[in-house]
PDB file of N, CA and C in Angstrom:
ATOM      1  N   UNK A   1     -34.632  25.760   6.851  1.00  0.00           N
ATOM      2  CA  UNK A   1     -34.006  24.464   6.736  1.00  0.00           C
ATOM      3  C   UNK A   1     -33.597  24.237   5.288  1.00  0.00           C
ATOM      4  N   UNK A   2     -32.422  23.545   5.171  1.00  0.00           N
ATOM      5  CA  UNK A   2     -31.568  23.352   3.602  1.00  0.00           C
ATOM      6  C   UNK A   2     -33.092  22.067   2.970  1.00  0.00           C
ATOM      7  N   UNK A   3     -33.073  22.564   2.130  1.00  0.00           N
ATOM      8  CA  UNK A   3     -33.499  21.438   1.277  1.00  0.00           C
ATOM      9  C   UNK A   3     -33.044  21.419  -0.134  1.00  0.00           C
ATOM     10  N   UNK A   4     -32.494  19.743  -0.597  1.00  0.00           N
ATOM     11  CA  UNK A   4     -31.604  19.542  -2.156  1.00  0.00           C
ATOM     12  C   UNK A   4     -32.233  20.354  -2.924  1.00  0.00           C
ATOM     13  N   UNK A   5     -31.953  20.723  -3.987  1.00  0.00           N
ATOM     14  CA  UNK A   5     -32.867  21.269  -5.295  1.00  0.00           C
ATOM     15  C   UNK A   5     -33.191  19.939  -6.015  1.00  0.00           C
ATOM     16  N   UNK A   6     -32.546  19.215  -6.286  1.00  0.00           N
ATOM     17  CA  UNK A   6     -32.537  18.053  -6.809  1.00  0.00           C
ATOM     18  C   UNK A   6     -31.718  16.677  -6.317  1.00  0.00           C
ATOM     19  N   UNK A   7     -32.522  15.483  -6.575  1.00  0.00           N
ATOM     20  CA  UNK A   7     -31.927  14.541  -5.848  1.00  0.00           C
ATOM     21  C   UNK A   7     -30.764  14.185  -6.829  1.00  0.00           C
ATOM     22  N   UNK A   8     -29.748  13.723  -5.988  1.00  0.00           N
ATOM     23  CA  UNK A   8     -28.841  12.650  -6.607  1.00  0.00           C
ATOM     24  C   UNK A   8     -28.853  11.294  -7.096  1.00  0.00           C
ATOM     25  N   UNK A   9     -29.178  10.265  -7.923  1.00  0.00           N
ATOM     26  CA  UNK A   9     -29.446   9.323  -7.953  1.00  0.00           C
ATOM     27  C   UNK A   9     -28.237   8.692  -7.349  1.00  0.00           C
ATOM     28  N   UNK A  10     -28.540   6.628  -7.475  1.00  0.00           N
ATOM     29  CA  UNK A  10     -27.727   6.365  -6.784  1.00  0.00           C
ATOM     30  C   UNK A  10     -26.225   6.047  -7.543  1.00  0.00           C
ATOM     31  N   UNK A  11     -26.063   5.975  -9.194  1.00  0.00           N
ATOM     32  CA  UNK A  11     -25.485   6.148  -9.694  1.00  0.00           C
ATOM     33  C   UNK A  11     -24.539   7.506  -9.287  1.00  0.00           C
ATOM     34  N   UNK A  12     -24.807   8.734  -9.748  1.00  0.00           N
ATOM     35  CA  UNK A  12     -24.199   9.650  -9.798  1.00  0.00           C
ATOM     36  C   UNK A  12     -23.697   9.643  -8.116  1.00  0.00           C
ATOM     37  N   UNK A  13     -24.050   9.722  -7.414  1.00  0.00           N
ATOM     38  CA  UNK A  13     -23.344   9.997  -6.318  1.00  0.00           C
ATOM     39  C   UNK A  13     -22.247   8.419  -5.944  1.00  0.00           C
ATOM     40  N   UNK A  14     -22.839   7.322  -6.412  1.00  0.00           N
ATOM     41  CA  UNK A  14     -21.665   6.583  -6.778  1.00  0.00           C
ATOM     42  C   UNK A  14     -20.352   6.764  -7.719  1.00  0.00           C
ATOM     43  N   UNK A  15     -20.893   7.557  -8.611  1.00  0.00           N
ATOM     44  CA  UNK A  15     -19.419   7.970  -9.389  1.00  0.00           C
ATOM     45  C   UNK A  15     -18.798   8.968  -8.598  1.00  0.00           C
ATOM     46  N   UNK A  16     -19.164   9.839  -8.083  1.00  0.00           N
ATOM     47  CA  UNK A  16     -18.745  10.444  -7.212  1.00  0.00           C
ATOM     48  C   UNK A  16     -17.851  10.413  -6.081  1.00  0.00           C
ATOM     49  N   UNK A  17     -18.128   8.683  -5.563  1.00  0.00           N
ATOM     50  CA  UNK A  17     -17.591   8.270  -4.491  1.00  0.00           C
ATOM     51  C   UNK A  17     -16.439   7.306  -5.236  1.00  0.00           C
ATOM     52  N   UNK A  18     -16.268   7.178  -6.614  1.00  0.00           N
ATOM     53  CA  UNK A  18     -15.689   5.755  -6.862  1.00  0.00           C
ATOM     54  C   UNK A  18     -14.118   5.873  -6.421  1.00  0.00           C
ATOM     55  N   UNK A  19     -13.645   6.991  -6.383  1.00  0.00           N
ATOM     56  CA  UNK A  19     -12.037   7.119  -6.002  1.00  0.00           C
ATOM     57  C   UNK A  19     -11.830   6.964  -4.738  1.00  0.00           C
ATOM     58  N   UNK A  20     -12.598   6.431  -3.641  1.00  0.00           N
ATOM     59  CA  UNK A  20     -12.569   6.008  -2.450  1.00  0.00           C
ATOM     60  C   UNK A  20     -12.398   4.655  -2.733  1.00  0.00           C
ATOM     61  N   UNK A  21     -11.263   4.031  -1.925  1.00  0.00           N
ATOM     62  CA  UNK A  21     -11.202   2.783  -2.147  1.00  0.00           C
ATOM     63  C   UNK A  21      -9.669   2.412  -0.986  1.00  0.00           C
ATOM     64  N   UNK A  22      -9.932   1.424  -0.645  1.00  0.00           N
ATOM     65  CA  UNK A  22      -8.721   0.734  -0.127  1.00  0.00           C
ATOM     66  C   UNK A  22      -7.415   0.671  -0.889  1.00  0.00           C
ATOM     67  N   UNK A  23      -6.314   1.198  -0.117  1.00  0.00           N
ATOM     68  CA  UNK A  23      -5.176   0.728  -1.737  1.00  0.00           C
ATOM     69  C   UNK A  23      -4.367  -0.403  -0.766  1.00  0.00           C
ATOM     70  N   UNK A  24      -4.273  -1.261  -1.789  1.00  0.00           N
ATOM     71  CA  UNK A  24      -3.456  -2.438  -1.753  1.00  0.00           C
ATOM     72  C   UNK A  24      -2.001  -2.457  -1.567  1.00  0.00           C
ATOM     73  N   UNK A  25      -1.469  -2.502  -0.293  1.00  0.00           N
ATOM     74  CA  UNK A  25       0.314  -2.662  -0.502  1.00  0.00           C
ATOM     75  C   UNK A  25       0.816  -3.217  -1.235  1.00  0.00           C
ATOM     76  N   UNK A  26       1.893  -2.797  -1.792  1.00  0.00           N
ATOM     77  CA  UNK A  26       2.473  -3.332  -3.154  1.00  0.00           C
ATOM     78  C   UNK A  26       3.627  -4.516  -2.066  1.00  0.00           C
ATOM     79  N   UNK A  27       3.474  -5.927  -2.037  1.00  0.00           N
ATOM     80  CA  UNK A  27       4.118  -6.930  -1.458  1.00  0.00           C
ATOM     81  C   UNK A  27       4.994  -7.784  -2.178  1.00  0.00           C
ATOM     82  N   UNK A  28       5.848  -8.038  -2.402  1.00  0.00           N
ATOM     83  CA  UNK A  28       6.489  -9.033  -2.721  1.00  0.00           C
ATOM     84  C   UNK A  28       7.385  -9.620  -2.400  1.00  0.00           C
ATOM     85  N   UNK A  29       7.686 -11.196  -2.950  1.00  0.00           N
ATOM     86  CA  UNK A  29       8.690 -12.258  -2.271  1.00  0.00           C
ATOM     87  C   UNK A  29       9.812 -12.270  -2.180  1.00  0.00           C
ATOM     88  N   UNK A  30      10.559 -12.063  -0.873  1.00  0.00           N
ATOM     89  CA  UNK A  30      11.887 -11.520  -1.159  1.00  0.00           C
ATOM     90  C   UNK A  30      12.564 -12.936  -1.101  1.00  0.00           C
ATOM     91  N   UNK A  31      13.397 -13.011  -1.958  1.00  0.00           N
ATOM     92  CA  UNK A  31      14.042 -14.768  -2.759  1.00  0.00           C
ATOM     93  C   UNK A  31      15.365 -14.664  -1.612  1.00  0.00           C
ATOM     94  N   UNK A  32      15.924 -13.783  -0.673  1.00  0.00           N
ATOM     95  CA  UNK A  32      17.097 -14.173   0.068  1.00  0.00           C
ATOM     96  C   UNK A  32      16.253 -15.242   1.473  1.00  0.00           C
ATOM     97  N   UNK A  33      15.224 -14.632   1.815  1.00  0.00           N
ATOM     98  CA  UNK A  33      14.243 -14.827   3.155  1.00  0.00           C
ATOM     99  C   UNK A  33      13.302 -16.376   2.845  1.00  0.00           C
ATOM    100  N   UNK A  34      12.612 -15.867   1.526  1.00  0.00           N
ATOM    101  CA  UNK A  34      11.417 -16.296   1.071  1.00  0.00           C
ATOM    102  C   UNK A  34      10.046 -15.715   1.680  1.00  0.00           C
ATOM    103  N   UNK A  35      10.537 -14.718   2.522  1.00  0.00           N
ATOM    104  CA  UNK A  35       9.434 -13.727   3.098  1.00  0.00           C
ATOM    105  C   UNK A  35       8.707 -12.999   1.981  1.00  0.00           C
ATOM    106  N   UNK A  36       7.734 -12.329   2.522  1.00  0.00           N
ATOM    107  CA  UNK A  36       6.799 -11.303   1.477  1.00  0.00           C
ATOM    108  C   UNK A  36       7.650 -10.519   2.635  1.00  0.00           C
ATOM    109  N   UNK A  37       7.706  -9.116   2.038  1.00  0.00           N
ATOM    110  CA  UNK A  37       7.980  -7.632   2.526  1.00  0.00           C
ATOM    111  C   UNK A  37       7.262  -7.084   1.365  1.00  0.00           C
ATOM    112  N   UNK A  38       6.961  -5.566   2.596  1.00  0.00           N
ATOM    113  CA  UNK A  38       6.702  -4.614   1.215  1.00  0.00           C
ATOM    114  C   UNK A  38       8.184  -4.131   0.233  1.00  0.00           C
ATOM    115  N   UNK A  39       7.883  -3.897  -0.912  1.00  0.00           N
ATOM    116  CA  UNK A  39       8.186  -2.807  -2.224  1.00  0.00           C
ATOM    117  C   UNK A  39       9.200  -1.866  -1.739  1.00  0.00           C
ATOM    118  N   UNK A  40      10.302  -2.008  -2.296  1.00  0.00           N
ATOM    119  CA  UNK A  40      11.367  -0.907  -2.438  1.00  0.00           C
ATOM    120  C   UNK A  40      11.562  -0.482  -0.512  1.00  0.00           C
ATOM    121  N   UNK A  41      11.720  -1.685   0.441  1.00  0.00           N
ATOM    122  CA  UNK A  41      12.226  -1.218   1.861  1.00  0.00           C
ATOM    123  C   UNK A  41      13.257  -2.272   1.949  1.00  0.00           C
ATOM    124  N   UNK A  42      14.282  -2.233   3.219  1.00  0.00           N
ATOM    125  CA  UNK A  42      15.239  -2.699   3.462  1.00  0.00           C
ATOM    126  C   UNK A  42      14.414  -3.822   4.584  1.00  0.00           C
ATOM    127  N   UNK A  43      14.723  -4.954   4.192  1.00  0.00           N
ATOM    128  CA  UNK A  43      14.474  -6.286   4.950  1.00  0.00           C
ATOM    129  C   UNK A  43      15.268  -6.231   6.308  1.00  0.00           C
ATOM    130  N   UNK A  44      14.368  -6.630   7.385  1.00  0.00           N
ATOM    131  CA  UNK A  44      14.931  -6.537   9.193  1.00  0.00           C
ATOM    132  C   UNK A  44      16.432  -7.447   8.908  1.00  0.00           C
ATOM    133  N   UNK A  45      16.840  -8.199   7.997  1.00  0.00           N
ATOM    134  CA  UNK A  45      18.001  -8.941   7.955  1.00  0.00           C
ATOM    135  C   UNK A  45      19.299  -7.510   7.059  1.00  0.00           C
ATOM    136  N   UNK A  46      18.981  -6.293   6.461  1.00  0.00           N
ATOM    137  CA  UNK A  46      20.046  -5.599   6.092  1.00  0.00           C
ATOM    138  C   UNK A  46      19.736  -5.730   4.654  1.00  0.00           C
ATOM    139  N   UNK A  47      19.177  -6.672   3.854  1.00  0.00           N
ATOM    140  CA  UNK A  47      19.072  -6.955   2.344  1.00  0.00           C
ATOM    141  C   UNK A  47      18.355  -5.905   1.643  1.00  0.00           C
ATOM    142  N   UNK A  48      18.457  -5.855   0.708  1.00  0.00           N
ATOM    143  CA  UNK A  48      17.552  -4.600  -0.121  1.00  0.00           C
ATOM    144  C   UNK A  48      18.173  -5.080  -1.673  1.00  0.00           C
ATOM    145  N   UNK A  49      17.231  -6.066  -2.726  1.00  0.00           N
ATOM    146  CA  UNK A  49      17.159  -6.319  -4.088  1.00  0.00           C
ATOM    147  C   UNK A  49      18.692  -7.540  -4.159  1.00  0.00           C
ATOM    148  N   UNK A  50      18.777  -8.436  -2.988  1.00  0.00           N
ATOM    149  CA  UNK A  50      19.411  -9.178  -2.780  1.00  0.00           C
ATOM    150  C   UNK A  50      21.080  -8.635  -2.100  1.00  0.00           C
ATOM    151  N   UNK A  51      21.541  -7.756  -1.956  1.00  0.00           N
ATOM    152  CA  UNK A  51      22.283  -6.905  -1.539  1.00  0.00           C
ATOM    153  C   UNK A  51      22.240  -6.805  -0.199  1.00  0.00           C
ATOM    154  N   UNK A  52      23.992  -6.980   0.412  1.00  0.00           N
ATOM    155  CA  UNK A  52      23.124  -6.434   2.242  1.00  0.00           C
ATOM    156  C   UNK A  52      24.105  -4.923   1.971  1.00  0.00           C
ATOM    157  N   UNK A  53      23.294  -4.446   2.297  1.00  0.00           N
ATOM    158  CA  UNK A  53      23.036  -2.717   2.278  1.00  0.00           C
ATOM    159  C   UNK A  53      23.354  -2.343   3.890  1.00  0.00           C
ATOM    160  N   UNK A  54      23.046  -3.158   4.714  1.00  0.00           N
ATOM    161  CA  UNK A  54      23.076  -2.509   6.162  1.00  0.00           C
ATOM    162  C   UNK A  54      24.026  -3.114   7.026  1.00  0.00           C
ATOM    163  N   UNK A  55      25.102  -3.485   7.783  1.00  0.00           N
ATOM    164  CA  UNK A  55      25.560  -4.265   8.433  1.00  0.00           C
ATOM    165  C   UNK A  55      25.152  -4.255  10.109  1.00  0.00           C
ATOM    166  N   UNK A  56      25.070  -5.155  10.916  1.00  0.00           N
ATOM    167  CA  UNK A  56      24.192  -5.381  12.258  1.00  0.00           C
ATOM    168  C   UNK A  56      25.468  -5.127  12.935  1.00  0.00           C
ATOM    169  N   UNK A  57      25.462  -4.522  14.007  1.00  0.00           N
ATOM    170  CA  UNK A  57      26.157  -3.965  14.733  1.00  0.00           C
ATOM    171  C   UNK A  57      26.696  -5.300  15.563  1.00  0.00           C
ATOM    172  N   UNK A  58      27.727  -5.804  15.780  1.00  0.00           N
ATOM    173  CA  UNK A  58      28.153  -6.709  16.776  1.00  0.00           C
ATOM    174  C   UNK A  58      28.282  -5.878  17.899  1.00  0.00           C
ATOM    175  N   UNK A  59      28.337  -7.228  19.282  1.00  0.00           N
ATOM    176  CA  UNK A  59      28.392  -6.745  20.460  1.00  0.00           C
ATOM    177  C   UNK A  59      29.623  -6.536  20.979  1.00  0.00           C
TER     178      UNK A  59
END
């Protein structure tokens, strides 16, 4: 059976773990909507950095 040679305290195996972490979506307020969207995507309305970039297909 494995047994440690030495224990880990709870420090060190916390530094260990510290690059585990939740990452935060980068969100912000888009001023045509006043919606939050995420960062550098094209808004469901065609806009992208106040610009319409996409045109909606008529019927």
């Amino acid at each position: 059976m494995a047994v440690i040679s030495n224990k880990n305290s709870k420090s060190h195996k916390r530094n260990r773990r510290g690059h585990i972490a939740l990452n935060v979506p980068n969100i912000v307020l888009d001023k045509a909507t006043g919606e939050y969207t995420v960062a550098h995507r094209v808004s469901p309305n065609g806009l992208y950095k106040g610009r319409q970039v996409i045109q909606k297909a008529s019927k």
